[in-house]
Every structure is written in structure tokens, then in C-alpha cells.
C-alpha atoms as a PDB file:
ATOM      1  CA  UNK A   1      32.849 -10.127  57.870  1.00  0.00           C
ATOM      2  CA  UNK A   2      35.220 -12.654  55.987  1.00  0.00           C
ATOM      3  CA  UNK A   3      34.347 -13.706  52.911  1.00  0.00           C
ATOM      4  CA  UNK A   4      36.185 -16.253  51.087  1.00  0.00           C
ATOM      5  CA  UNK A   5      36.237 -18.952  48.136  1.00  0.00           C
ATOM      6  CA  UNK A   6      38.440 -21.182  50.616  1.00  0.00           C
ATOM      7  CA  UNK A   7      36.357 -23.657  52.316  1.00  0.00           C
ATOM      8  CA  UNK A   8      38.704 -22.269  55.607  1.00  0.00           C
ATOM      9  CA  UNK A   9      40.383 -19.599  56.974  1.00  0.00           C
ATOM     10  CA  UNK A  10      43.930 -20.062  57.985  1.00  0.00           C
ATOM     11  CA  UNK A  11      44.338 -20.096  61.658  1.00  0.00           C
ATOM     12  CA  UNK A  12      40.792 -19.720  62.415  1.00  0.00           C
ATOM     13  CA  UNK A  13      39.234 -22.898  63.231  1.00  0.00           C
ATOM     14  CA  UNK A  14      35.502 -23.070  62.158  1.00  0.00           C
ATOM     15  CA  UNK A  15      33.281 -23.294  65.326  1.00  0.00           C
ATOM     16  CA  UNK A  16      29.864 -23.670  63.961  1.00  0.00           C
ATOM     17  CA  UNK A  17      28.582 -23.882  60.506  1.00  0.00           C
ATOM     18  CA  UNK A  18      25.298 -22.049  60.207  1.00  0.00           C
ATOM     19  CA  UNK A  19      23.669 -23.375  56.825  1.00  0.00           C
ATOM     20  CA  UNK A  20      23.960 -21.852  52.762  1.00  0.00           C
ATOM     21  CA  UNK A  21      23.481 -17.986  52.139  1.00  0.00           C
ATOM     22  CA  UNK A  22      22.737 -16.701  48.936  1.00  0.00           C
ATOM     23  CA  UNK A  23      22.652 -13.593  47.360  1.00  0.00           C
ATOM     24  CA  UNK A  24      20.840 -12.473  43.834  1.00  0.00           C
ATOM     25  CA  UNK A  25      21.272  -9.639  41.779  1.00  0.00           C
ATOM     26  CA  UNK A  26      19.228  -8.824  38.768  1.00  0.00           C
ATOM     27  CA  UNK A  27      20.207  -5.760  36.368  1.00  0.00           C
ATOM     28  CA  UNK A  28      18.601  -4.385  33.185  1.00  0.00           C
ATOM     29  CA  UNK A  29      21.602  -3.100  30.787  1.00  0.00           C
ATOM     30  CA  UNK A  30      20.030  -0.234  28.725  1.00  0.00           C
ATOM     31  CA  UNK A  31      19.865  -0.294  24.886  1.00  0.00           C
ATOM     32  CA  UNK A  32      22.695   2.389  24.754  1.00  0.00           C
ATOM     33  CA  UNK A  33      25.078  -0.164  26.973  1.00  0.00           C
ATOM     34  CA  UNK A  34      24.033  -2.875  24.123  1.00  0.00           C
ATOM     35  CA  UNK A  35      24.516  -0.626  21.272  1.00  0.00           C
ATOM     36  CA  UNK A  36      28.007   0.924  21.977  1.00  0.00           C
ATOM     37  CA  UNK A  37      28.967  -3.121  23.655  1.00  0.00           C
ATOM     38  CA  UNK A  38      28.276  -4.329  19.967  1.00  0.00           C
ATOM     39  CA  UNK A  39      30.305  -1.754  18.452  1.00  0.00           C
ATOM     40  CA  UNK A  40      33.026  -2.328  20.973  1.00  0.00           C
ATOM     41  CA  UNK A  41      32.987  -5.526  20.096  1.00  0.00           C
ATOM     42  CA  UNK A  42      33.178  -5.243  16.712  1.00  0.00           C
ATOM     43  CA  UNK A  43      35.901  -2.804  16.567  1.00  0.00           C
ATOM     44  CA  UNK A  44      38.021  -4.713  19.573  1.00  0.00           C
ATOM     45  CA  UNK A  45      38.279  -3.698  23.410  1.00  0.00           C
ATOM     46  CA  UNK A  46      36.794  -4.003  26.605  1.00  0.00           C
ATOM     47  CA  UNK A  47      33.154  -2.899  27.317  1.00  0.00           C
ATOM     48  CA  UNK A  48      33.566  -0.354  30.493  1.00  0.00           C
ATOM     49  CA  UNK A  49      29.319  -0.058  30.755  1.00  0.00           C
ATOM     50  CA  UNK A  50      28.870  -3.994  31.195  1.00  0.00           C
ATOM     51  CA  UNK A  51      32.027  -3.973  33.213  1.00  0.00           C
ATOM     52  CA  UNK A  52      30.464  -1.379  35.581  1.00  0.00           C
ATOM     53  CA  UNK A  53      27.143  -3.092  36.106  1.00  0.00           C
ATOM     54  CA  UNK A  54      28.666  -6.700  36.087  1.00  0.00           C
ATOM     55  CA  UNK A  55      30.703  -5.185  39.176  1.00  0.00           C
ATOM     56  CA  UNK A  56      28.032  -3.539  40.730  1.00  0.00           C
ATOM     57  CA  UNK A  57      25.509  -6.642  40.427  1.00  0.00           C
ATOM     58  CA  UNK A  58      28.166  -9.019  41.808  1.00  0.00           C
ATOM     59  CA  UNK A  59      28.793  -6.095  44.838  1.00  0.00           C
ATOM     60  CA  UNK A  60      24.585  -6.526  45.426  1.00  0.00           C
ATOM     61  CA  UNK A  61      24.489  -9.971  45.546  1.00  0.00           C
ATOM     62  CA  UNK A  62      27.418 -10.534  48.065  1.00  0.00           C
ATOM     63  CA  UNK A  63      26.377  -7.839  49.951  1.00  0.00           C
ATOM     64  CA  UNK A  64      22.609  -9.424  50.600  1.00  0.00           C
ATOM     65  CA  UNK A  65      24.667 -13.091  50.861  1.00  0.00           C
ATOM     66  CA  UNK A  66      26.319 -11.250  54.280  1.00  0.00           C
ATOM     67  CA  UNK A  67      23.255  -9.918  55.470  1.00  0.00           C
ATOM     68  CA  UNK A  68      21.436 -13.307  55.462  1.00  0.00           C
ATOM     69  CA  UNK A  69      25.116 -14.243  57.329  1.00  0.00           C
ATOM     70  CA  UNK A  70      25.132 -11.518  59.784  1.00  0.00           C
ATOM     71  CA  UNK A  71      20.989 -12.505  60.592  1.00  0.00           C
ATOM     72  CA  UNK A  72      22.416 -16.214  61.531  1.00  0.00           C
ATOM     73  CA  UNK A  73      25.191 -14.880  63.691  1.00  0.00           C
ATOM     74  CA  UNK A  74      28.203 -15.624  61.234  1.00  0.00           C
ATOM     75  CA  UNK A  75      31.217 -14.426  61.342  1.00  0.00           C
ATOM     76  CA  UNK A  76      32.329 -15.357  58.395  1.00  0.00           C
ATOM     77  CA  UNK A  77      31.205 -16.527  54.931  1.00  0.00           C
ATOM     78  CA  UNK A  78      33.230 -19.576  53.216  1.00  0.00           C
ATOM     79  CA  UNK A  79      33.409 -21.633  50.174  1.00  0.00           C
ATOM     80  CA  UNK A  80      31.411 -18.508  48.365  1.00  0.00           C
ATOM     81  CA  UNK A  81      31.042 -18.913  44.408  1.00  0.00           C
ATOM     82  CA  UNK A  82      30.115 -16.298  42.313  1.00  0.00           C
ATOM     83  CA  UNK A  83      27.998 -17.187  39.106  1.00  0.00           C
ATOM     84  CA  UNK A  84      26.923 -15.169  35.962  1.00  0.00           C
ATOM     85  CA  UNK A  85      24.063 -15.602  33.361  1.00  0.00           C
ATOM     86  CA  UNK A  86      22.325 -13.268  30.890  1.00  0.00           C
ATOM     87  CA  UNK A  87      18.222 -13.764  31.451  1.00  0.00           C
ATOM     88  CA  UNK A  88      15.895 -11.896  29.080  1.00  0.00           C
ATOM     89  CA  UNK A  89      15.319 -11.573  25.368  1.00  0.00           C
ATOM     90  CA  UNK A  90      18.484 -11.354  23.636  1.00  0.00           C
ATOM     91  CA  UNK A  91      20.275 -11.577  27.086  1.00  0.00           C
ATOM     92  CA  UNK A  92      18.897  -8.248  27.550  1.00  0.00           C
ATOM     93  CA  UNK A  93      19.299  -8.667  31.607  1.00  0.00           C
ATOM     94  CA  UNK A  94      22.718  -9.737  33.716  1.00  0.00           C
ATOM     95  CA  UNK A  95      22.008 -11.758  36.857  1.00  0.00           C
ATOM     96  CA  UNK A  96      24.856 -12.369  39.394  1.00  0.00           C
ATOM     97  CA  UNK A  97      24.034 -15.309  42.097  1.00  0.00           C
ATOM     98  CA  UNK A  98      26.341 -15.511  45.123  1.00  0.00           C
ATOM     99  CA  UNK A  99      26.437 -18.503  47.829  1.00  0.00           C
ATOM    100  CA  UNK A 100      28.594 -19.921  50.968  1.00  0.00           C
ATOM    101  CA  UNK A 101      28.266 -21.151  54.148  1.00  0.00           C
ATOM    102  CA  UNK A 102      27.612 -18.945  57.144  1.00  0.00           C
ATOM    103  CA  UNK A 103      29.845 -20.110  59.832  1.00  0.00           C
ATOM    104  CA  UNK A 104      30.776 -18.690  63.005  1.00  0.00           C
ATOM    105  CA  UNK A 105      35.378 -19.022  63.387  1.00  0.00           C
END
């Protein structure tokens, strides 16, 4: 299935739109993620740990966005955005929302 931040796809004419999908992902990072993030961040660099479960929340939540797609008969998924909050005490939890319109090209 396409799945695009365009609200088209070149050369492929939308035939039917099919209503808003949506996606959710919801992961706990572990005190050892926050721990070595702080010191990561104090010291400089990139935090591989919240990397890793930013990417794998953001790979959930699309993933269930196309299912709800594929149940409508889409083909394709269009004008998706992505967005990103920390929930929880202290931010303690990463939640990844994804949404777009099921259409069938």
C-alpha cells in the first residue's frame, strides 16, 4: 500500500476517498534508556535507545493506520502526518499518532 504525506500521487488519479485512518502507538522507555539519555545529553550526542523506540513506535502506528486502510478497501493512504508527544510523569512514555485518508487510486 502507498503511503504518502502528498495529498496525491503522481499519475494516479484518486478514485474514491474512503474517510481518516489513524494509527496510535504508546511505548514505556525504561529507566536505563532515561538514565544513559540524560548522560548522553549531558556529555553531547545522539540517544540510539530513544532513537530505536521512537522508530519502532512510529513503524506501529503506521502499520495499524494501513490496516484500518486495507479494512476500507484502500489502496492507498495520503496526506499522512506523523506526530510525537511524551505522556507520563516526567515524560516517562513516547506516543506516536499517525493519520491520512484511505483512498482507493
Amino acid at each position: 500500500m502507498d503511503v504518502s504525506t502528498t495529498h496525491a500521487l503522481e499519475g494516479r488519479p484518486v478514485k474514491e476517498y474512503l474517510g481518516v485512518v489513524t494509527g496510535e502507538a504508546i511505548l514505556g522507555a525504561n529507566l536505563f534508556k532515561d538514565l544513559f539519555a540524560g548522560i548522553r545529553d549531558l556529555v553531547g550526542g545522539r540517544s540510539a535507545a530513544y532513537e530505536k523506540e521512537l522508530r519502532r513506535a512510529r513503524e506501529i502506528a503506521i502499520e495499524e493506520m494501513t490496516q484500518q486502510a486495507t479494512e476500507r478497501g484502500a489502496t492507498a493512504v495520503i496526506g499522512v502526518d506523523l506526530d510525537y508527544e511524551t505522556i507520563g510523569d516526567g515524560g516517562s512514555m513516547l506516543m506516536v499518532t499517525a493519520s491520512g485518508t484511505a483512498v482507493r487510486v
